[in-house]
Each structure stands twice: as structure tokens, then as C-alpha cells.
ModelCIF file with pLDDT and N, C-alpha, C, O atoms, coordinates in Angstrom:
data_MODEL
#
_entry.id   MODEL 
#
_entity.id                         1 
_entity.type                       polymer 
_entity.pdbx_number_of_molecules   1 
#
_entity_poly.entity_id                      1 
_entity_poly.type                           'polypeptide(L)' 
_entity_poly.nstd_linkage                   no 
_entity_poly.nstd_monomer                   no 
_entity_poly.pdbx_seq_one_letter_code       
;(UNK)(UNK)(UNK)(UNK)(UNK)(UNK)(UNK)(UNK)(UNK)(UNK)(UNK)(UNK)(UNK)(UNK)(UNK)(UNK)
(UNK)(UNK)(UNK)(UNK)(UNK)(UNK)(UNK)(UNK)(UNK)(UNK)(UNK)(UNK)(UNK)(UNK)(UNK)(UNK)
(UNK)(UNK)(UNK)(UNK)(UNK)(UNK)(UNK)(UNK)(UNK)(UNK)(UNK)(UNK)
;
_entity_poly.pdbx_seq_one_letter_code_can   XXXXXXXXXXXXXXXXXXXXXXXXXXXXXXXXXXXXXXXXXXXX 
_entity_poly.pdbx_strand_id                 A 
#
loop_
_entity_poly_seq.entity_id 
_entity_poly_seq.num 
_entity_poly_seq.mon_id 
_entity_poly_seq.hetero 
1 1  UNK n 
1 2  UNK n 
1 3  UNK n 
1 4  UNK n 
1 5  UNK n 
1 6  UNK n 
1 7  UNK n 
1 8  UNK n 
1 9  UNK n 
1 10 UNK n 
1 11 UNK n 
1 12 UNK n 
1 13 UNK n 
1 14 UNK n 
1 15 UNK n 
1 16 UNK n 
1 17 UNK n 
1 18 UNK n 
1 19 UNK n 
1 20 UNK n 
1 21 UNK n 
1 22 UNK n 
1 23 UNK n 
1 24 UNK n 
1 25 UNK n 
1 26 UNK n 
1 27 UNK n 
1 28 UNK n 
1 29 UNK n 
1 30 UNK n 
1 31 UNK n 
1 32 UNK n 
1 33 UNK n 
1 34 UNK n 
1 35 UNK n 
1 36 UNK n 
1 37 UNK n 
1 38 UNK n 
1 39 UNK n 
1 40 UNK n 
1 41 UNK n 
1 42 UNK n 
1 43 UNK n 
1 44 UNK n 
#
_struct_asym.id          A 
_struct_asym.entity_id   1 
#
loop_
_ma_qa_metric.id 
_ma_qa_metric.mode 
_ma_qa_metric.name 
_ma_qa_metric.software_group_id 
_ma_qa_metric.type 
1 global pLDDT . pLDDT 
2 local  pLDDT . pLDDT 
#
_ma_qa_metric_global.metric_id      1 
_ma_qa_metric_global.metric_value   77.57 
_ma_qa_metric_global.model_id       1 
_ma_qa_metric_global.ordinal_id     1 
#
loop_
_ma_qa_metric_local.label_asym_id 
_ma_qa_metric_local.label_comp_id 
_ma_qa_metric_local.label_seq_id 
_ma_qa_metric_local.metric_id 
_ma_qa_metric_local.metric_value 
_ma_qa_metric_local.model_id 
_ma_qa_metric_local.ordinal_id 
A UNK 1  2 96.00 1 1  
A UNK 2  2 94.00 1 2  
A UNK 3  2 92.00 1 3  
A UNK 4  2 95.00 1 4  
A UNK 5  2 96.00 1 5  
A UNK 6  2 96.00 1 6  
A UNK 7  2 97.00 1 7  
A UNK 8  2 98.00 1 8  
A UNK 9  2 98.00 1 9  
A UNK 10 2 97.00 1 10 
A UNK 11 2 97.00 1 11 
A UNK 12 2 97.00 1 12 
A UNK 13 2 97.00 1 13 
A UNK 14 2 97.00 1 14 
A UNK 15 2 96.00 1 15 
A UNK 16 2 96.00 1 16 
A UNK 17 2 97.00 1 17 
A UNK 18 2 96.00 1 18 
A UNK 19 2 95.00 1 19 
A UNK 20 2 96.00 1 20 
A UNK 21 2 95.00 1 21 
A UNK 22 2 94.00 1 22 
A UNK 23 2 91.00 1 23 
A UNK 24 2 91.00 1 24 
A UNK 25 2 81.00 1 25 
A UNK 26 2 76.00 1 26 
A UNK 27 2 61.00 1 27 
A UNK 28 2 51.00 1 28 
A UNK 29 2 47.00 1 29 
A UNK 30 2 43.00 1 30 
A UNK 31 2 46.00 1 31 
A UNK 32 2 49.00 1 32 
A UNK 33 2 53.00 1 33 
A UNK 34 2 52.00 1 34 
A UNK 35 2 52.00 1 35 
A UNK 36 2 52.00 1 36 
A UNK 37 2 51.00 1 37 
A UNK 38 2 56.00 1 38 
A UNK 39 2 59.00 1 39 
A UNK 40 2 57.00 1 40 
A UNK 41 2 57.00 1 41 
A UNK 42 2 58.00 1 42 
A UNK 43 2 60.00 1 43 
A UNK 44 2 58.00 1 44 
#
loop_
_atom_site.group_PDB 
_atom_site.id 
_atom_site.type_symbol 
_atom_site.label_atom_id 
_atom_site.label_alt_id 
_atom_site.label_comp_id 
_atom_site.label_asym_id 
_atom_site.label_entity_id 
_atom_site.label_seq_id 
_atom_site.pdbx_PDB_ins_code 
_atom_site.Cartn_x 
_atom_site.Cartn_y 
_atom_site.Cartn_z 
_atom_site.occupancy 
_atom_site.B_iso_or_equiv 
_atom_site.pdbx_formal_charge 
_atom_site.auth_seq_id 
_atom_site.auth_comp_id 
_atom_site.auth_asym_id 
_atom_site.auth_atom_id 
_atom_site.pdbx_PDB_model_num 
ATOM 1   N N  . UNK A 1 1  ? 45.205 85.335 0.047   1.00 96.00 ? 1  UNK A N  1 
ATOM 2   C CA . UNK A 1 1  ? 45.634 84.495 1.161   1.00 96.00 ? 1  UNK A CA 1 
ATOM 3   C C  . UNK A 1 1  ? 45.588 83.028 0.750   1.00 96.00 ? 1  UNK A C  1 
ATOM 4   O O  . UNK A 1 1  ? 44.703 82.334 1.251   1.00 96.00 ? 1  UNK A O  1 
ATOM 5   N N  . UNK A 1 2  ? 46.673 82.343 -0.335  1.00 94.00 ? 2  UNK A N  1 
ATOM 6   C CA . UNK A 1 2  ? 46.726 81.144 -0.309  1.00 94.00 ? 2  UNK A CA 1 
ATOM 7   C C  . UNK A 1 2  ? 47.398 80.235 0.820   1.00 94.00 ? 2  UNK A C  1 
ATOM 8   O O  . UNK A 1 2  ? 47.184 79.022 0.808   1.00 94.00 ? 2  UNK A O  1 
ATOM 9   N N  . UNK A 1 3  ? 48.200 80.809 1.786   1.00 92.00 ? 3  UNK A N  1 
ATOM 10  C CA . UNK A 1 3  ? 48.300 79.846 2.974   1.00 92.00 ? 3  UNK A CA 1 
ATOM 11  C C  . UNK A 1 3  ? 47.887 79.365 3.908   1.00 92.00 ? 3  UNK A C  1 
ATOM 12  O O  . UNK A 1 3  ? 48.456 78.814 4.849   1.00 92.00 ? 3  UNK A O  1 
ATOM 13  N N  . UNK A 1 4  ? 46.569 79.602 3.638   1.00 95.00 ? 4  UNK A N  1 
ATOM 14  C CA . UNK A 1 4  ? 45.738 79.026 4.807   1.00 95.00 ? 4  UNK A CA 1 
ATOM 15  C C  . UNK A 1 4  ? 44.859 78.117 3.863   1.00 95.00 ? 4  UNK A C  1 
ATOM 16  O O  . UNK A 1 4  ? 44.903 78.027 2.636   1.00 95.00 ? 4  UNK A O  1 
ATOM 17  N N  . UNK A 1 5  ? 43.557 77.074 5.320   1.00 96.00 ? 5  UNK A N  1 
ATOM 18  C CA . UNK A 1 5  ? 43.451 76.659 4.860   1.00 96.00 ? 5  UNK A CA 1 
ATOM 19  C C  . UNK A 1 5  ? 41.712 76.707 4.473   1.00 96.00 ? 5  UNK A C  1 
ATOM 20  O O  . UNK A 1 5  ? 41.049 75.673 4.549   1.00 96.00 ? 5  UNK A O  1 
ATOM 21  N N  . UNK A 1 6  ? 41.221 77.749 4.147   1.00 96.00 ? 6  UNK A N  1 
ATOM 22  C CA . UNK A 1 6  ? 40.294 78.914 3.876   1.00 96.00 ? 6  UNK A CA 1 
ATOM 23  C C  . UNK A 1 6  ? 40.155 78.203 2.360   1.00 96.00 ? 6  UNK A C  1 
ATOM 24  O O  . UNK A 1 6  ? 39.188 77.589 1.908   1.00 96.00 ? 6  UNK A O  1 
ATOM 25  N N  . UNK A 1 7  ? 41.604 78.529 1.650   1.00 97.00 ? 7  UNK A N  1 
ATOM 26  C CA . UNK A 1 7  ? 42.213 78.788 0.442   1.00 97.00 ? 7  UNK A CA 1 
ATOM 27  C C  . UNK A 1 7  ? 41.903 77.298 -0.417  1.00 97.00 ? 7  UNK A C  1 
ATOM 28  O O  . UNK A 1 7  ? 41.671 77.281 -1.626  1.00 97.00 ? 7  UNK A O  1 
ATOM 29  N N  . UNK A 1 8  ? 41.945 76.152 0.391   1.00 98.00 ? 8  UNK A N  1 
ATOM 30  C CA . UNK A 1 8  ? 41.593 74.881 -0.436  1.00 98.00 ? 8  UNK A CA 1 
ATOM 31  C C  . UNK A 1 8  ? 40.112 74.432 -0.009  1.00 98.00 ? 8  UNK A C  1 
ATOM 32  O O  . UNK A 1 8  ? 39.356 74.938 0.821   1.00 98.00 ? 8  UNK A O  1 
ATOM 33  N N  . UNK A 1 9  ? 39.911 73.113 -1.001  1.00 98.00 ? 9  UNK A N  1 
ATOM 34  C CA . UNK A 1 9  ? 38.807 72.211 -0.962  1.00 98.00 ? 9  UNK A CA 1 
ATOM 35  C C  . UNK A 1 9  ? 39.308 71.361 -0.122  1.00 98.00 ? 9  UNK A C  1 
ATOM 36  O O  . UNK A 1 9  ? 39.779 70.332 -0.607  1.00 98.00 ? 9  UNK A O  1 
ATOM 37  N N  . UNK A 1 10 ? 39.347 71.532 1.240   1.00 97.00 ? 10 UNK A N  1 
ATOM 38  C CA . UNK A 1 10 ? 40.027 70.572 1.964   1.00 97.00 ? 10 UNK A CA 1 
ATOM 39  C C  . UNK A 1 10 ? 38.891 69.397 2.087   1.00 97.00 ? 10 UNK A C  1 
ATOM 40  O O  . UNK A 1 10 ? 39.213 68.215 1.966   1.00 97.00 ? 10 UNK A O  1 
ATOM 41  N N  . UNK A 1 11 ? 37.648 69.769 2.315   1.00 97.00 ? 11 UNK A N  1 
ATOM 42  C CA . UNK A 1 11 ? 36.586 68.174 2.903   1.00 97.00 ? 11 UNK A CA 1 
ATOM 43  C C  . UNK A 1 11 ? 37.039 68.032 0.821   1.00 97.00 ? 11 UNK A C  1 
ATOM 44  O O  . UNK A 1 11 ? 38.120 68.568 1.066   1.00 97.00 ? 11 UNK A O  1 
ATOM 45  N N  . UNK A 1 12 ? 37.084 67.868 -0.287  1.00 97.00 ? 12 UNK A N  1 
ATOM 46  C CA . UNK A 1 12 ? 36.829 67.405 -1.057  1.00 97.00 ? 12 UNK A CA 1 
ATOM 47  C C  . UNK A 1 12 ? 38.419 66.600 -1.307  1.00 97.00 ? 12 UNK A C  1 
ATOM 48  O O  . UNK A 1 12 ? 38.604 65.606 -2.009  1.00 97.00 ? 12 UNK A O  1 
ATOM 49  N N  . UNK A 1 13 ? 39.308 67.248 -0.628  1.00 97.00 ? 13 UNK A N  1 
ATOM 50  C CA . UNK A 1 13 ? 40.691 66.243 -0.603  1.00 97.00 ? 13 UNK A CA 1 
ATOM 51  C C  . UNK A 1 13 ? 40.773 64.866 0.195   1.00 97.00 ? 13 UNK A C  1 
ATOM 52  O O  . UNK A 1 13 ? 41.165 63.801 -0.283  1.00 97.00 ? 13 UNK A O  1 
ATOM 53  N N  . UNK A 1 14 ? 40.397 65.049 1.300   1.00 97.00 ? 14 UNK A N  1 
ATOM 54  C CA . UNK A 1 14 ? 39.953 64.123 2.178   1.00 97.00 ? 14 UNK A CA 1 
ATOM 55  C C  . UNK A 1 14 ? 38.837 63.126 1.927   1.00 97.00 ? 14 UNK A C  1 
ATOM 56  O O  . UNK A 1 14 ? 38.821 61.950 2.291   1.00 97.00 ? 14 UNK A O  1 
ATOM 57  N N  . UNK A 1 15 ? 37.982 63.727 1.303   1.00 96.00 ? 15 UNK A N  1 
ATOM 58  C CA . UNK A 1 15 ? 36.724 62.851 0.041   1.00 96.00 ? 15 UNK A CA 1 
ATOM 59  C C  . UNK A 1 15 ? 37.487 61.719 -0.722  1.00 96.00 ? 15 UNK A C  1 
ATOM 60  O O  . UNK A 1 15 ? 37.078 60.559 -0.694  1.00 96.00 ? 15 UNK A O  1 
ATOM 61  N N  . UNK A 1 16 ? 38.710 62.129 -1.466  1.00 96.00 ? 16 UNK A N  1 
ATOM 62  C CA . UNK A 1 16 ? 39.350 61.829 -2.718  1.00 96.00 ? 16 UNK A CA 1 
ATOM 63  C C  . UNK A 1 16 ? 40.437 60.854 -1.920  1.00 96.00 ? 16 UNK A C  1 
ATOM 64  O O  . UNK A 1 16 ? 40.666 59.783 -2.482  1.00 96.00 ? 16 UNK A O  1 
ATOM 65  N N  . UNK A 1 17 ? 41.128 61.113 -0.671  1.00 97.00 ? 17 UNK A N  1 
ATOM 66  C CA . UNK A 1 17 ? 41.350 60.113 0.052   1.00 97.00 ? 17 UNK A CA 1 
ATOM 67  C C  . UNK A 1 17 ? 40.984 58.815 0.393   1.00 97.00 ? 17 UNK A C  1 
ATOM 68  O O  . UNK A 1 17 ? 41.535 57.714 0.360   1.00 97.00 ? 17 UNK A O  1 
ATOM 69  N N  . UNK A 1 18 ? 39.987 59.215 0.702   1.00 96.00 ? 18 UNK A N  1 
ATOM 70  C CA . UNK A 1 18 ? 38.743 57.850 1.225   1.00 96.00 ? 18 UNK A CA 1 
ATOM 71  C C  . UNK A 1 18 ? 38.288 57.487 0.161   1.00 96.00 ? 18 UNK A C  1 
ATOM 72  O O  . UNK A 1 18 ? 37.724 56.397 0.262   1.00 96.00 ? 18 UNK A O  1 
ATOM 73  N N  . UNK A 1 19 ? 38.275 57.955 -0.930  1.00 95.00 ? 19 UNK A N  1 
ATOM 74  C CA . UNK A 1 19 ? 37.682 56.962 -2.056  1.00 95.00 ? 19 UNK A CA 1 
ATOM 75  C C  . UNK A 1 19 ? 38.581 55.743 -2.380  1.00 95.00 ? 19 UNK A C  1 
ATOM 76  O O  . UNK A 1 19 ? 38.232 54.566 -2.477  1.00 95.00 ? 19 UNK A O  1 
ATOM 77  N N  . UNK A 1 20 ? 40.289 56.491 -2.581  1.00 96.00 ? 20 UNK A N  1 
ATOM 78  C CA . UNK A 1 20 ? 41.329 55.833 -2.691  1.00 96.00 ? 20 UNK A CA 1 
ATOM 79  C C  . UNK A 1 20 ? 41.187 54.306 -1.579  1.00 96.00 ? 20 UNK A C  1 
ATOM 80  O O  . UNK A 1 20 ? 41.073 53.088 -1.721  1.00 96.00 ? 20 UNK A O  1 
ATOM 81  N N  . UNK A 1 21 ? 41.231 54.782 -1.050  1.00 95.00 ? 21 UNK A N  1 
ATOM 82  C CA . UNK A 1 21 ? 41.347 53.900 0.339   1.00 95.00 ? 21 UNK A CA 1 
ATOM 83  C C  . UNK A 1 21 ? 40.689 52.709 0.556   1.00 95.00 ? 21 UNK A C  1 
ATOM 84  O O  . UNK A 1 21 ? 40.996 51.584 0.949   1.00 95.00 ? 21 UNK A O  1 
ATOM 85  N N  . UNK A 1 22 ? 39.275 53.519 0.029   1.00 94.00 ? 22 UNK A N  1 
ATOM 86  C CA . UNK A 1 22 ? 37.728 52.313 -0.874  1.00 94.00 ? 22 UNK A CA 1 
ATOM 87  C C  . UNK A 1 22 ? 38.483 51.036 -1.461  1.00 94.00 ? 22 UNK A C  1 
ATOM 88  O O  . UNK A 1 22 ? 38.504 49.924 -0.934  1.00 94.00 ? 22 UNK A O  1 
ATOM 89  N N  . UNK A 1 23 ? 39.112 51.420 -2.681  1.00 91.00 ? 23 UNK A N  1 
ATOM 90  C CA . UNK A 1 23 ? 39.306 50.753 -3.264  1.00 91.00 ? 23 UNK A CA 1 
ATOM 91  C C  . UNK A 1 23 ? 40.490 51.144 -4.211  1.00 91.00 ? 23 UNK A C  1 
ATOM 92  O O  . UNK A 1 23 ? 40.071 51.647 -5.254  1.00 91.00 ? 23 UNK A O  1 
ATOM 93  N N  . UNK A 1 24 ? 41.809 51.054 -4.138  1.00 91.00 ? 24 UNK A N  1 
ATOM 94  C CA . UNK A 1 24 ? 42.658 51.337 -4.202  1.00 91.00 ? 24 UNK A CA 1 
ATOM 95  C C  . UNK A 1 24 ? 42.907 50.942 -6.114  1.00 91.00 ? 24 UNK A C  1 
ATOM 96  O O  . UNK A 1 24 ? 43.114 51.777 -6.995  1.00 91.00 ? 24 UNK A O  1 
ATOM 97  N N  . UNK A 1 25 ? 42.831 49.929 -6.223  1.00 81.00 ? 25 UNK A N  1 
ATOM 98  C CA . UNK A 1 25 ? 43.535 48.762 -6.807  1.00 81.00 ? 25 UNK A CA 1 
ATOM 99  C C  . UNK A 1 25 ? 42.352 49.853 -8.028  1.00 81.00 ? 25 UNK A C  1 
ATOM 100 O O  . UNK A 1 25 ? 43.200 50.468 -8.676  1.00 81.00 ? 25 UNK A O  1 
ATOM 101 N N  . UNK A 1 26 ? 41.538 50.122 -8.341  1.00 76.00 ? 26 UNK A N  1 
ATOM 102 C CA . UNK A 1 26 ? 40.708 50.456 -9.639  1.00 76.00 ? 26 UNK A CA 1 
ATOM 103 C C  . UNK A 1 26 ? 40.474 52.165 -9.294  1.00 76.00 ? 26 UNK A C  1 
ATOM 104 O O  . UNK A 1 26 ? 39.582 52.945 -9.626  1.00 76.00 ? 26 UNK A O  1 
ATOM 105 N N  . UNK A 1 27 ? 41.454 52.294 -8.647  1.00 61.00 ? 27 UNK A N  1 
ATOM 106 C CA . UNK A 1 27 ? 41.087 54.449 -8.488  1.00 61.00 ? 27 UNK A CA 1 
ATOM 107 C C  . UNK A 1 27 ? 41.198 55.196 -9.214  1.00 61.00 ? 27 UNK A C  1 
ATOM 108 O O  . UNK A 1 27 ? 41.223 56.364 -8.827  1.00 61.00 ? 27 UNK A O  1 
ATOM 109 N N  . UNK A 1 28 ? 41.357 54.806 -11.058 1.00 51.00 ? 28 UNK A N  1 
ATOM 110 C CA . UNK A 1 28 ? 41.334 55.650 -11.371 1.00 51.00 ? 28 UNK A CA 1 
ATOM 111 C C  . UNK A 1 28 ? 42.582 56.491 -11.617 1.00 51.00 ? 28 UNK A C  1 
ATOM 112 O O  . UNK A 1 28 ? 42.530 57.597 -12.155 1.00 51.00 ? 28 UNK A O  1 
ATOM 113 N N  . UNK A 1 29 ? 43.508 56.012 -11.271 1.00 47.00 ? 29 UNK A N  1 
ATOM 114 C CA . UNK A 1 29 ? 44.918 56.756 -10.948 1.00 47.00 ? 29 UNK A CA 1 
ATOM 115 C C  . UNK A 1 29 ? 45.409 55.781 -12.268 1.00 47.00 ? 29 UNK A C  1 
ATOM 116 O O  . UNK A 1 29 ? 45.066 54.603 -12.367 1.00 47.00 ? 29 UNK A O  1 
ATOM 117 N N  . UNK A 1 30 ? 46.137 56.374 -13.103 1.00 43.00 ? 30 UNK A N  1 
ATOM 118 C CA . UNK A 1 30 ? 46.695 55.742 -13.835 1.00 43.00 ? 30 UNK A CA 1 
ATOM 119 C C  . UNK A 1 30 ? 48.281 55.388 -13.675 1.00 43.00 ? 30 UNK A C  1 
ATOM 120 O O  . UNK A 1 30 ? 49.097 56.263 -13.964 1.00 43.00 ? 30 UNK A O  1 
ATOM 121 N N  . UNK A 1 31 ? 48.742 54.059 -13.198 1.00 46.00 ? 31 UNK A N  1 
ATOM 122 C CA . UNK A 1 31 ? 49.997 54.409 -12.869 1.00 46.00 ? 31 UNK A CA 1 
ATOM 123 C C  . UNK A 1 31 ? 51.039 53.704 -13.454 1.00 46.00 ? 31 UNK A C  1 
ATOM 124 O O  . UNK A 1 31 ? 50.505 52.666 -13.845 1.00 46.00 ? 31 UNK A O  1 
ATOM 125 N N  . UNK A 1 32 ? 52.445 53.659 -13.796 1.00 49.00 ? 32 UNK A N  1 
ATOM 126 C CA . UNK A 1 32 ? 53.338 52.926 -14.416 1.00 49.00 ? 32 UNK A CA 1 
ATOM 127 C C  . UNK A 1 32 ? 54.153 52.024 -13.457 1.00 49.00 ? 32 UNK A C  1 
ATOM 128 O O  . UNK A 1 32 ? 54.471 52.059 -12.269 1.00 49.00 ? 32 UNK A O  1 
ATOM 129 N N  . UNK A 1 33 ? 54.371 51.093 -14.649 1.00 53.00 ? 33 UNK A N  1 
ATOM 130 C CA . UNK A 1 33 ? 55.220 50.141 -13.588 1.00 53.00 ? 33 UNK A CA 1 
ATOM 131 C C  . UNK A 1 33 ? 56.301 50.717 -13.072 1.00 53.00 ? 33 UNK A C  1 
ATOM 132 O O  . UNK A 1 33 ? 56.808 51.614 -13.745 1.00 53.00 ? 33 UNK A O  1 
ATOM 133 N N  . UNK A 1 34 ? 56.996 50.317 -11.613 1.00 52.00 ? 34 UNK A N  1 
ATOM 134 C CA . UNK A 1 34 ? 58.146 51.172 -11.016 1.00 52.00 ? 34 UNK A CA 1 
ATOM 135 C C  . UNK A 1 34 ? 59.452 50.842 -11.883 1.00 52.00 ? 34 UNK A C  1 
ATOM 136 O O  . UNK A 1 34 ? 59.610 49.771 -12.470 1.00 52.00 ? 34 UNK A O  1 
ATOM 137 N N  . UNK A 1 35 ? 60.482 52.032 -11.887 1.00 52.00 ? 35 UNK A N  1 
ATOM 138 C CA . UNK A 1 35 ? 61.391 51.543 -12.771 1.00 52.00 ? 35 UNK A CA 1 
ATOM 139 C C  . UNK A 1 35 ? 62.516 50.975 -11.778 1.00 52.00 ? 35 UNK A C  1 
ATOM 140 O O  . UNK A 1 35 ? 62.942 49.859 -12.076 1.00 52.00 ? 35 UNK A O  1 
ATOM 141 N N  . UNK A 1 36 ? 62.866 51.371 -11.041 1.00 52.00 ? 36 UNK A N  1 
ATOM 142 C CA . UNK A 1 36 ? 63.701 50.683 -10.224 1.00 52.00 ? 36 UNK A CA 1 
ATOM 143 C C  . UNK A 1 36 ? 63.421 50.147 -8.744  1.00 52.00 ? 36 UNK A C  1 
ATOM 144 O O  . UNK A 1 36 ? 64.065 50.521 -7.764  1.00 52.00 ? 36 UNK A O  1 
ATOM 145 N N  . UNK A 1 37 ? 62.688 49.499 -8.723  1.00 51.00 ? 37 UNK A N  1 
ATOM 146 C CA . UNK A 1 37 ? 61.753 48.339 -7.693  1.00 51.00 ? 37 UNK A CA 1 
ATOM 147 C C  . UNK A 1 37 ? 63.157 47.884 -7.100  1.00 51.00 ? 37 UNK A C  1 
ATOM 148 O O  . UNK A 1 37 ? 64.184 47.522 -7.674  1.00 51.00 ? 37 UNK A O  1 
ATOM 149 N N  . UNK A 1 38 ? 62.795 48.050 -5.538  1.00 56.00 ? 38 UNK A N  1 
ATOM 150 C CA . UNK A 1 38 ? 63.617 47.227 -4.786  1.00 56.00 ? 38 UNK A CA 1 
ATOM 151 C C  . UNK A 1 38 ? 63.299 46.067 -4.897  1.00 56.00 ? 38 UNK A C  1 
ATOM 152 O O  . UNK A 1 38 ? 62.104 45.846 -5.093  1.00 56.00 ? 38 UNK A O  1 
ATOM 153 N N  . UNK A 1 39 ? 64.390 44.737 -4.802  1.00 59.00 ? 39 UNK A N  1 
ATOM 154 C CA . UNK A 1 39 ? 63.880 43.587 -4.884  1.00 59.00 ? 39 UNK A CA 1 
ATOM 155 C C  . UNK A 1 39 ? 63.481 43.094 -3.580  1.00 59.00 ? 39 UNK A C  1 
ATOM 156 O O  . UNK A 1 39 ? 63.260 41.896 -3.403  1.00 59.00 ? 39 UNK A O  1 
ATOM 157 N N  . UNK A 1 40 ? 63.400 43.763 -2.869  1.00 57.00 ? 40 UNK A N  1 
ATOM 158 C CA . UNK A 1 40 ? 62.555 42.795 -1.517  1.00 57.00 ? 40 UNK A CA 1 
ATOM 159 C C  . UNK A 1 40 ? 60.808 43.886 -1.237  1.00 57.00 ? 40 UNK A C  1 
ATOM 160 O O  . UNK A 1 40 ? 59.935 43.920 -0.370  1.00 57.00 ? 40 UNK A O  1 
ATOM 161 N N  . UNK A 1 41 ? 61.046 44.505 -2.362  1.00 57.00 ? 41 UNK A N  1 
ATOM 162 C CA . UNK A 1 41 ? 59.436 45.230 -2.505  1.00 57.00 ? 41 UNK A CA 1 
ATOM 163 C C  . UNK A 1 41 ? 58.480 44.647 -3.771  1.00 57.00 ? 41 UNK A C  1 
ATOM 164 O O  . UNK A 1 41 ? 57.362 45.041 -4.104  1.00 57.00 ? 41 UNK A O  1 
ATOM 165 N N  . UNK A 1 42 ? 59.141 43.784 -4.245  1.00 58.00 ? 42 UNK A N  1 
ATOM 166 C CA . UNK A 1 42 ? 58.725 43.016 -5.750  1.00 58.00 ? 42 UNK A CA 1 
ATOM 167 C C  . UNK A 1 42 ? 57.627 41.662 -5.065  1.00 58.00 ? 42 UNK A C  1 
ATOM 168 O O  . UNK A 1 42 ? 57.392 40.965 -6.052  1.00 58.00 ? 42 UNK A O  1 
ATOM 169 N N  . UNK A 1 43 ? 57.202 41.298 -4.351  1.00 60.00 ? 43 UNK A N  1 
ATOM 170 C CA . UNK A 1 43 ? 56.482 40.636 -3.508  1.00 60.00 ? 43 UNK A CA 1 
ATOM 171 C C  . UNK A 1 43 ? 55.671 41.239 -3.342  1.00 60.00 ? 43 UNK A C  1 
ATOM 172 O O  . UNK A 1 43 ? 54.700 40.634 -3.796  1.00 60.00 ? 43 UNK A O  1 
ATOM 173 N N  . UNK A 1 44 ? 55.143 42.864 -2.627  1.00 58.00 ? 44 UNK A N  1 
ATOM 174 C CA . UNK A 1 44 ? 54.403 43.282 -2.270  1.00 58.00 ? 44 UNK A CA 1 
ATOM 175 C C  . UNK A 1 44 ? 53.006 43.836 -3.359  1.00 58.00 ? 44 UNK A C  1 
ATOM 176 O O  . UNK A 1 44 ? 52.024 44.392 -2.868  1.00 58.00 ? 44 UNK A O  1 
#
């Protein structure tokens, strides 16, 4: 029964959320620059 939600680590997804959320900017997420950036999102 993977469709329920029995089947996941749901409090440890929601954990991994809120850490994000902590502190976004150093999470750990390794990410690349966007390749095609809107130019009125290049500010943000």
C-alpha cells in the first residue's frame, strides 16, 4: 500500500520543510544558476 499516507515519513518531510524555511539561503540544496531567468525576476 504505497498510496497512502501510512507509506511515507511524512512528520520527517515537513521537518525538512521547516528547516528550509529556517534558513533558506545555506540549506544545503545545491543549486544552479537559472538558465533562462525572466528579466523582471532578475531583481528578486
Amino acid at each position: 500500500l504505497y498510496d497512502v499516507l501510512d507509506a511515507l515519513y511524512m512528520d520527517e518531510m515537513v521537518k525538512s520543510i521547516r528547516n528550509w524555511m529556517k534558513n533558506p539561503a545555506s540549506s544545503g540544496v545545491v543549486t544552479e544558476e537559472p538558465q533562462n531567468t525572466c528579466d523582471n525576476l532578475k531583481n528578486t
